[in-house]
PDB file of N, CA and C in Angstrom:
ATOM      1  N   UNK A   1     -24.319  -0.972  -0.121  1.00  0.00           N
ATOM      2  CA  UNK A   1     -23.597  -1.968  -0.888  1.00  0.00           C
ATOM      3  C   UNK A   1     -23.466  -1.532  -2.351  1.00  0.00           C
ATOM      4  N   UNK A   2     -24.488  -1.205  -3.139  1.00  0.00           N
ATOM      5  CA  UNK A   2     -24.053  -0.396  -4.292  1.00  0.00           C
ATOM      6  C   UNK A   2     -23.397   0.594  -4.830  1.00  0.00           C
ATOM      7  N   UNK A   3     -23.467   1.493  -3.605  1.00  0.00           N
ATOM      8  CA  UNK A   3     -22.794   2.278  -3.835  1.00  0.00           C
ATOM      9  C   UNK A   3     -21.047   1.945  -3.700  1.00  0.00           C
ATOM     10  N   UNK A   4     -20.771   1.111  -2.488  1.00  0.00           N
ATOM     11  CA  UNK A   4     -19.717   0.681  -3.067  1.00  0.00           C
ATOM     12  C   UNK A   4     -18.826  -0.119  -4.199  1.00  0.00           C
ATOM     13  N   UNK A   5     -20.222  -0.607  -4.917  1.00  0.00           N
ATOM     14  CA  UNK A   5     -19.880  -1.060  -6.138  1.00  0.00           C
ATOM     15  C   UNK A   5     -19.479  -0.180  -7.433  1.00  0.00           C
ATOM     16  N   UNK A   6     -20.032   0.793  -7.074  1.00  0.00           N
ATOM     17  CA  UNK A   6     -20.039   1.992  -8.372  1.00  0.00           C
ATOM     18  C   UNK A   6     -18.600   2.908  -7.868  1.00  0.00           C
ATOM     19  N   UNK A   7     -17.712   2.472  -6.801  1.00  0.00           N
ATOM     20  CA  UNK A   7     -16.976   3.183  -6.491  1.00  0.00           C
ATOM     21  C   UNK A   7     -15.268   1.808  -6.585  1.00  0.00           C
ATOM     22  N   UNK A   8     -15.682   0.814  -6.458  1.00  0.00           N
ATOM     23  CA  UNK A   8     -14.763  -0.145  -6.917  1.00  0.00           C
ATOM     24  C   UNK A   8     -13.760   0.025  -7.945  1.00  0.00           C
ATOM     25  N   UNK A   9     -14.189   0.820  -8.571  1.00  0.00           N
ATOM     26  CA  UNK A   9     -12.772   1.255  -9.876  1.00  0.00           C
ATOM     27  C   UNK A   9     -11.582   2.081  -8.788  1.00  0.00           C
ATOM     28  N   UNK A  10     -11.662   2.488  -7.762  1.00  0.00           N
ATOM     29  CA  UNK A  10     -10.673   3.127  -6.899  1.00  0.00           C
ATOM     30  C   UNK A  10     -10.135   2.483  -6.050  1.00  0.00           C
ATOM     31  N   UNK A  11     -10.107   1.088  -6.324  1.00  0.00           N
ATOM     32  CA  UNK A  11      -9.589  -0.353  -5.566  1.00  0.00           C
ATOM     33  C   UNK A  11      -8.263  -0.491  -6.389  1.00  0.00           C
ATOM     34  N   UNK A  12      -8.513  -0.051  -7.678  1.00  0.00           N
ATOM     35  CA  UNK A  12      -7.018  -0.592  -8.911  1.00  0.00           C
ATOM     36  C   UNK A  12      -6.093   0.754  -8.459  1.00  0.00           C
ATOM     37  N   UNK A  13      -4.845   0.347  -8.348  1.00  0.00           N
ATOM     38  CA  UNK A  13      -3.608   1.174  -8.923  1.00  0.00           C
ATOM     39  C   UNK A  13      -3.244   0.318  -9.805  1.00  0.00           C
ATOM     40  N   UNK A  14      -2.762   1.523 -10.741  1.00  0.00           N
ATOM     41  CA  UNK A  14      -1.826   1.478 -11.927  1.00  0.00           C
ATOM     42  C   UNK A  14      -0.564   1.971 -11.684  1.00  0.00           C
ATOM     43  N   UNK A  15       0.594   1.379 -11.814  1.00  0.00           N
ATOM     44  CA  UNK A  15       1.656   1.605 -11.643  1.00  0.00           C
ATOM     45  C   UNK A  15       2.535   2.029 -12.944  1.00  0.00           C
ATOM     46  N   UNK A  16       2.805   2.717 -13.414  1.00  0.00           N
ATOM     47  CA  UNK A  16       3.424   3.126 -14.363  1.00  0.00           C
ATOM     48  C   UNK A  16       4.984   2.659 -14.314  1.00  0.00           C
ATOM     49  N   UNK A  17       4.971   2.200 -15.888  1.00  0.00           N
ATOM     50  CA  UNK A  17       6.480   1.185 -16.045  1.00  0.00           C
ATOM     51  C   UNK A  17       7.295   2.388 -16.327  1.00  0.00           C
ATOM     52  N   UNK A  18       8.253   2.970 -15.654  1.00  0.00           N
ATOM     53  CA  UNK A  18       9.528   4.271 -15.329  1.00  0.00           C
ATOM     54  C   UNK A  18      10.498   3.609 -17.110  1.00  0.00           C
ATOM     55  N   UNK A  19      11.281   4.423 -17.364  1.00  0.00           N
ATOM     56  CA  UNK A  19      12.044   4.260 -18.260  1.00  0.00           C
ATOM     57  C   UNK A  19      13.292   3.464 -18.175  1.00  0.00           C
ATOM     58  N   UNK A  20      13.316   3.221 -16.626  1.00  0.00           N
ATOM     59  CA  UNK A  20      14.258   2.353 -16.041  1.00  0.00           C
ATOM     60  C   UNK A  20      13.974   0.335 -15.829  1.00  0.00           C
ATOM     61  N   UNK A  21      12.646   0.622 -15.913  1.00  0.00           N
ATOM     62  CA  UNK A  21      12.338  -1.141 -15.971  1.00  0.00           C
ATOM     63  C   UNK A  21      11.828  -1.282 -17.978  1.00  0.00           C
ATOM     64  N   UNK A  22      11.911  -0.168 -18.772  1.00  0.00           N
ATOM     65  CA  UNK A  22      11.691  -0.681 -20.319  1.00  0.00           C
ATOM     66  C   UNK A  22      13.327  -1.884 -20.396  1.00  0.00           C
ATOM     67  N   UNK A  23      13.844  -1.918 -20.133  1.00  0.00           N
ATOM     68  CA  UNK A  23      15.491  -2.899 -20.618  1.00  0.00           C
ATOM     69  C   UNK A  23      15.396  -3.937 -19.207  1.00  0.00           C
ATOM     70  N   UNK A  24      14.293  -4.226 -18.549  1.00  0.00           N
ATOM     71  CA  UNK A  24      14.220  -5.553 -17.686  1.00  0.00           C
ATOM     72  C   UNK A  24      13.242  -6.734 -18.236  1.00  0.00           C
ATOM     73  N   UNK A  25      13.309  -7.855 -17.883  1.00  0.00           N
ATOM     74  CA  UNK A  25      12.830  -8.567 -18.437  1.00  0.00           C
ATOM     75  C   UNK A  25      11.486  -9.271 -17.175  1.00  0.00           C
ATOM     76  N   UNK A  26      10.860  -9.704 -18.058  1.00  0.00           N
ATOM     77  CA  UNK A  26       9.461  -9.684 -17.216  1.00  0.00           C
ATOM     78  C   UNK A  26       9.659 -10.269 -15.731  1.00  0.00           C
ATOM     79  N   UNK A  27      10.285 -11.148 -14.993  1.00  0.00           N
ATOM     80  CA  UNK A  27      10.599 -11.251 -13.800  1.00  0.00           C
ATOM     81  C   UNK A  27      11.122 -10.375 -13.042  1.00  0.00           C
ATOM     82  N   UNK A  28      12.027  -9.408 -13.582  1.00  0.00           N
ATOM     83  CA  UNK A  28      12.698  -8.315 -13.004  1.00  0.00           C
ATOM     84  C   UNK A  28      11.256  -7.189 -12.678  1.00  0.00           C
ATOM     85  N   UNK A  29      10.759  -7.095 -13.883  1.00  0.00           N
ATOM     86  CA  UNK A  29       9.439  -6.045 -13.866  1.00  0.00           C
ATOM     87  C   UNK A  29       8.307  -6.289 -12.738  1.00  0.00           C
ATOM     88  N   UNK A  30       8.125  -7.834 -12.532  1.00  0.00           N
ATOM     89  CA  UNK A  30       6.971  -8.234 -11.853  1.00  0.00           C
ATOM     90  C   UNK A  30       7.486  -7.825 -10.399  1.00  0.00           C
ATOM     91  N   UNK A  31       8.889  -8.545  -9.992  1.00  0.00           N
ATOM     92  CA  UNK A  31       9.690  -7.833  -8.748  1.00  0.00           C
ATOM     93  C   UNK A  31       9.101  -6.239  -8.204  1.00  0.00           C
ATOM     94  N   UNK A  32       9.619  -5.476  -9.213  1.00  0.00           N
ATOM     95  CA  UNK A  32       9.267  -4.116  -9.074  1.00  0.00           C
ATOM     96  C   UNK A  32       8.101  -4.047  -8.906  1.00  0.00           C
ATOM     97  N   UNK A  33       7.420  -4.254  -9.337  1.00  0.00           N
ATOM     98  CA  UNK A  33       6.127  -4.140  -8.910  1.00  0.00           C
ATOM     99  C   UNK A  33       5.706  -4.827  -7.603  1.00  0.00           C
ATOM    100  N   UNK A  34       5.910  -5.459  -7.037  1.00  0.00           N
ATOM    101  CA  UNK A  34       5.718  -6.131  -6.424  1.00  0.00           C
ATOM    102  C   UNK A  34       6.654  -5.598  -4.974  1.00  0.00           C
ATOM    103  N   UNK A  35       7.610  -4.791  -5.715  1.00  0.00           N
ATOM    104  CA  UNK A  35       8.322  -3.634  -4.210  1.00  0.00           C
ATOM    105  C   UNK A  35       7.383  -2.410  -4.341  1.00  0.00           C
ATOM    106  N   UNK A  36       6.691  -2.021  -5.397  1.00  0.00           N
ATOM    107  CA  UNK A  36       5.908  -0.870  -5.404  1.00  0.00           C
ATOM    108  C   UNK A  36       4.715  -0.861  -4.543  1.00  0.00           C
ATOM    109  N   UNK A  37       4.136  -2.596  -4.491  1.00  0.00           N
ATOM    110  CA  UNK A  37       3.031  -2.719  -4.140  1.00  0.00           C
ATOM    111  C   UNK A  37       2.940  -2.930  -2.349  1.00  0.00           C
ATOM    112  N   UNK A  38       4.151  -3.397  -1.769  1.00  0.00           N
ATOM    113  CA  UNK A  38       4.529  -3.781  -0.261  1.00  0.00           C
ATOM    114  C   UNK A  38       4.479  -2.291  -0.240  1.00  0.00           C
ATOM    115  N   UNK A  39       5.129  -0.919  -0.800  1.00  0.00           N
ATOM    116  CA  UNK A  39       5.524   0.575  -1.130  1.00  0.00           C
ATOM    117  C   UNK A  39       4.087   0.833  -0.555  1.00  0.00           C
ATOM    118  N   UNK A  40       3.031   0.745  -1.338  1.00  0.00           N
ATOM    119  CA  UNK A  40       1.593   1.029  -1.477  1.00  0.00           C
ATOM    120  C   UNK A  40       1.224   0.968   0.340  1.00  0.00           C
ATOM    121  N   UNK A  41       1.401  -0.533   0.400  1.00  0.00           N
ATOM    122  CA  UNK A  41       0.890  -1.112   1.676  1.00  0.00           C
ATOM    123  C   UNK A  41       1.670  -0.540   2.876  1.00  0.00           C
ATOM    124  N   UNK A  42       2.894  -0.102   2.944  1.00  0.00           N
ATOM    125  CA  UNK A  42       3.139   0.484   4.270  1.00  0.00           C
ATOM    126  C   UNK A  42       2.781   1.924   4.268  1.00  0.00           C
ATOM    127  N   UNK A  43       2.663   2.349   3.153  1.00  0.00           N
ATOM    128  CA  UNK A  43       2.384   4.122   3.452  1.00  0.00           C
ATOM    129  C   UNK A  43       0.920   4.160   3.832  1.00  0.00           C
ATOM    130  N   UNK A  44      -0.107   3.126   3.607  1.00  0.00           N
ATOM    131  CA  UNK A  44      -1.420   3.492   3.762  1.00  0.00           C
ATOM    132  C   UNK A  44      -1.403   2.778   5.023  1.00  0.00           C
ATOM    133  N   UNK A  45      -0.571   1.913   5.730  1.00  0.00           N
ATOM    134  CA  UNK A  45      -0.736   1.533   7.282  1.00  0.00           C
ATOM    135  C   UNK A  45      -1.379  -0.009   6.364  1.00  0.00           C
ATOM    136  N   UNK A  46      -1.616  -0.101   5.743  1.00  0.00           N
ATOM    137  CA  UNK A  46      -2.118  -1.523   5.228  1.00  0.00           C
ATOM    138  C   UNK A  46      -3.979  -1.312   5.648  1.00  0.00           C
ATOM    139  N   UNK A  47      -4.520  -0.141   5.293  1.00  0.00           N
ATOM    140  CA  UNK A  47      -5.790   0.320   5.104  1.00  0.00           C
ATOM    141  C   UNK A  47      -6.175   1.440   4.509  1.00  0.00           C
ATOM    142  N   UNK A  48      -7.294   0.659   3.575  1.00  0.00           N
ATOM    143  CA  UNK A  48      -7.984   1.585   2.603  1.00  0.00           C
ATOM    144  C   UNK A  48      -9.446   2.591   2.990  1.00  0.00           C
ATOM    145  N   UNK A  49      -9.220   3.820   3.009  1.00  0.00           N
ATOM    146  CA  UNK A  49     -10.189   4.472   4.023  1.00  0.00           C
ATOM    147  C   UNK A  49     -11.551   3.607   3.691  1.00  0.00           C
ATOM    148  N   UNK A  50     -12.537   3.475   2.502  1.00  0.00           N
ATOM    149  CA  UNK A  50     -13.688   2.848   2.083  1.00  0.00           C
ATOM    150  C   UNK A  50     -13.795   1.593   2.484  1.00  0.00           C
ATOM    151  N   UNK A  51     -12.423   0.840   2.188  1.00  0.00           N
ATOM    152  CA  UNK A  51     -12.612  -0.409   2.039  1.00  0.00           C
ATOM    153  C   UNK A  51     -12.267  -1.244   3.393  1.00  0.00           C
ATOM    154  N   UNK A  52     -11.414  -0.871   4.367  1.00  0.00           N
ATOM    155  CA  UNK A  52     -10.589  -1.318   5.197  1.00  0.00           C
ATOM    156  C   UNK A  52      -9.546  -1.740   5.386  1.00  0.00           C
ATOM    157  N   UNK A  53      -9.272  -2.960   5.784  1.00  0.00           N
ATOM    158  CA  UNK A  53      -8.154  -3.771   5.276  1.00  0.00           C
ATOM    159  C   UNK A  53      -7.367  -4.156   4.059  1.00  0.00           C
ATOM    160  N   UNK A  54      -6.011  -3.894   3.681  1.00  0.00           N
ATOM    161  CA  UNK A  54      -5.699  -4.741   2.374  1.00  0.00           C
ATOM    162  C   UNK A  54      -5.132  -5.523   2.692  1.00  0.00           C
ATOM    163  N   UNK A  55      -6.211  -6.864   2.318  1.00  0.00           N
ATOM    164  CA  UNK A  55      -5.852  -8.501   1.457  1.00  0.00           C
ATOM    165  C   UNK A  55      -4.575  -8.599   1.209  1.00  0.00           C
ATOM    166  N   UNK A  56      -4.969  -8.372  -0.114  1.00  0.00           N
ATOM    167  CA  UNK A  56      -3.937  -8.657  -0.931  1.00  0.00           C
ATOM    168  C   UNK A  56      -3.264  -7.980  -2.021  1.00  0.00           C
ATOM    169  N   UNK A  57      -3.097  -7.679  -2.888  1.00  0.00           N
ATOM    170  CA  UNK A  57      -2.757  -7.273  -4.126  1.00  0.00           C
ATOM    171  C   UNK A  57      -2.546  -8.042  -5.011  1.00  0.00           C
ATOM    172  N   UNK A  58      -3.077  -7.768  -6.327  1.00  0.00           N
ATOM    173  CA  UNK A  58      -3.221  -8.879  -7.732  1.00  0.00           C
ATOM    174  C   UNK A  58      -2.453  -7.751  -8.615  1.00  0.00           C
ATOM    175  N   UNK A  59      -1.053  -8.692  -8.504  1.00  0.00           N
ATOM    176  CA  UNK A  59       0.119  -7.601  -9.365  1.00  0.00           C
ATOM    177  C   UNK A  59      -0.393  -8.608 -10.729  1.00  0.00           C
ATOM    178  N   UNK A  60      -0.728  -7.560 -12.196  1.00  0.00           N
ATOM    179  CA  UNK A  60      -0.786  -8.036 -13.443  1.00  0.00           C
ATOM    180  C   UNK A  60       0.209  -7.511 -14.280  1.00  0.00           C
ATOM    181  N   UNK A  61       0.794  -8.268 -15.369  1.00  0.00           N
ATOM    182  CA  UNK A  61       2.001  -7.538 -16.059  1.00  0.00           C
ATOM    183  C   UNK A  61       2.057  -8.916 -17.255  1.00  0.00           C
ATOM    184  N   UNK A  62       1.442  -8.362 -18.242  1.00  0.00           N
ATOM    185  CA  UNK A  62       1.981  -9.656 -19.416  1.00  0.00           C
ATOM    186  C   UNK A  62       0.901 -10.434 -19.692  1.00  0.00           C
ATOM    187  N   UNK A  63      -0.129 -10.494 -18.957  1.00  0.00           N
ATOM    188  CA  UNK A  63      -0.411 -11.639 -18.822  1.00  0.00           C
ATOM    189  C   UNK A  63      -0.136 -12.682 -17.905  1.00  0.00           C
ATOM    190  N   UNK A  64       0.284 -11.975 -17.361  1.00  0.00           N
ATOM    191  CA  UNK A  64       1.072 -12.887 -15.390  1.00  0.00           C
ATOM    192  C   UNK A  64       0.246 -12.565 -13.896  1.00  0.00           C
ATOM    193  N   UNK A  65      -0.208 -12.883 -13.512  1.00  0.00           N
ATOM    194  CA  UNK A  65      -0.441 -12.539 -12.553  1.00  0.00           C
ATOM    195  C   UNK A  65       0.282 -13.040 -11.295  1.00  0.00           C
ATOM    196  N   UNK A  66       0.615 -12.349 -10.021  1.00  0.00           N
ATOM    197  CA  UNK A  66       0.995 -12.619  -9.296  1.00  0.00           C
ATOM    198  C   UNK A  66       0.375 -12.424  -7.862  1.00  0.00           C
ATOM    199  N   UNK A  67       0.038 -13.078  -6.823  1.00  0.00           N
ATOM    200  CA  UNK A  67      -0.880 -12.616  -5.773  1.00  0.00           C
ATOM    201  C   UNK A  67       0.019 -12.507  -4.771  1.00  0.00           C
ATOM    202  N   UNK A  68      -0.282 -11.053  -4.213  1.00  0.00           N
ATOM    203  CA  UNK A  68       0.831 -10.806  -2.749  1.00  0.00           C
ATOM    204  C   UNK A  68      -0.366 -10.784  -1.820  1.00  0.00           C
ATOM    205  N   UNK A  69      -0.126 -11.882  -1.084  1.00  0.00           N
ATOM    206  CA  UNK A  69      -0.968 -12.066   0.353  1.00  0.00           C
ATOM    207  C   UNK A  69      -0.279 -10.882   1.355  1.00  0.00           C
ATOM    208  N   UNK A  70      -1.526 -10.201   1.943  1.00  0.00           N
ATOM    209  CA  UNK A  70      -1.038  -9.009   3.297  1.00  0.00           C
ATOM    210  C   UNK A  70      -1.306  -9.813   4.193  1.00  0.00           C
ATOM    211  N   UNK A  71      -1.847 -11.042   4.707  1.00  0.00           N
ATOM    212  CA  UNK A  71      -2.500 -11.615   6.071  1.00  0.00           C
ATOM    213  C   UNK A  71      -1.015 -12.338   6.241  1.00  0.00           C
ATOM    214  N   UNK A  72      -1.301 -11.649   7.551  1.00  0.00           N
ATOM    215  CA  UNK A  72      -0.175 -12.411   9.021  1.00  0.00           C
ATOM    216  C   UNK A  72      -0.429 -14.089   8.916  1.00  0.00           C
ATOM    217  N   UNK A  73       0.634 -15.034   8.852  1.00  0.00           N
ATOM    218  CA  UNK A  73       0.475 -16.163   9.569  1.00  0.00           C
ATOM    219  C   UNK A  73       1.084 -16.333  10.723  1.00  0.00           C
ATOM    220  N   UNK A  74      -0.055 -16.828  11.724  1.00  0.00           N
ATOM    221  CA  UNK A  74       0.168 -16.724  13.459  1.00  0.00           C
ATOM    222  C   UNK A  74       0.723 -18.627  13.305  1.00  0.00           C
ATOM    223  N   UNK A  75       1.547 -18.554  12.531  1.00  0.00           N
ATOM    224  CA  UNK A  75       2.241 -19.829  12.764  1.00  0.00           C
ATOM    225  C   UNK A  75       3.455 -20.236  14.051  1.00  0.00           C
TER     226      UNK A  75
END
């Protein structure tokens, strides 16, 4: 268990803002991010080798946060 604590900093991506979202305005930006981050989740199969499953993602930008739920609803 500690040791996965001391390894938790490799849970964050940073997404770097391209020169193409500097002239969008913060809804447009959070979007993008937020296609980067679904981006993230299908190339890894929606699992993190250490961790397992990904939740969710906590897109931050501004001072905004936004939460993208990964769980299926079996509605």
């Amino acid at each position: 268990m500690h040791a996965l604590m001391f390894l938790s900093h490799l849970r964050v991506l940073k997404f770097p803002i391209s020169n193409d979202m500097l002239y969008l305005d913060k809804t447009q930006i959070m979007q993008k991010l937020k296609e980067l981050a679904i981006k993230h989740y299908e190339n890894s199969q929606g699992k993190l080798k250490l961790w397992g499953d990904i939740l969710q993602y906590d897109i931050i930008y501004d001072d905004e946060l936004l939460v993208l739920s990964m769980q299926k609803n079996d509605e």
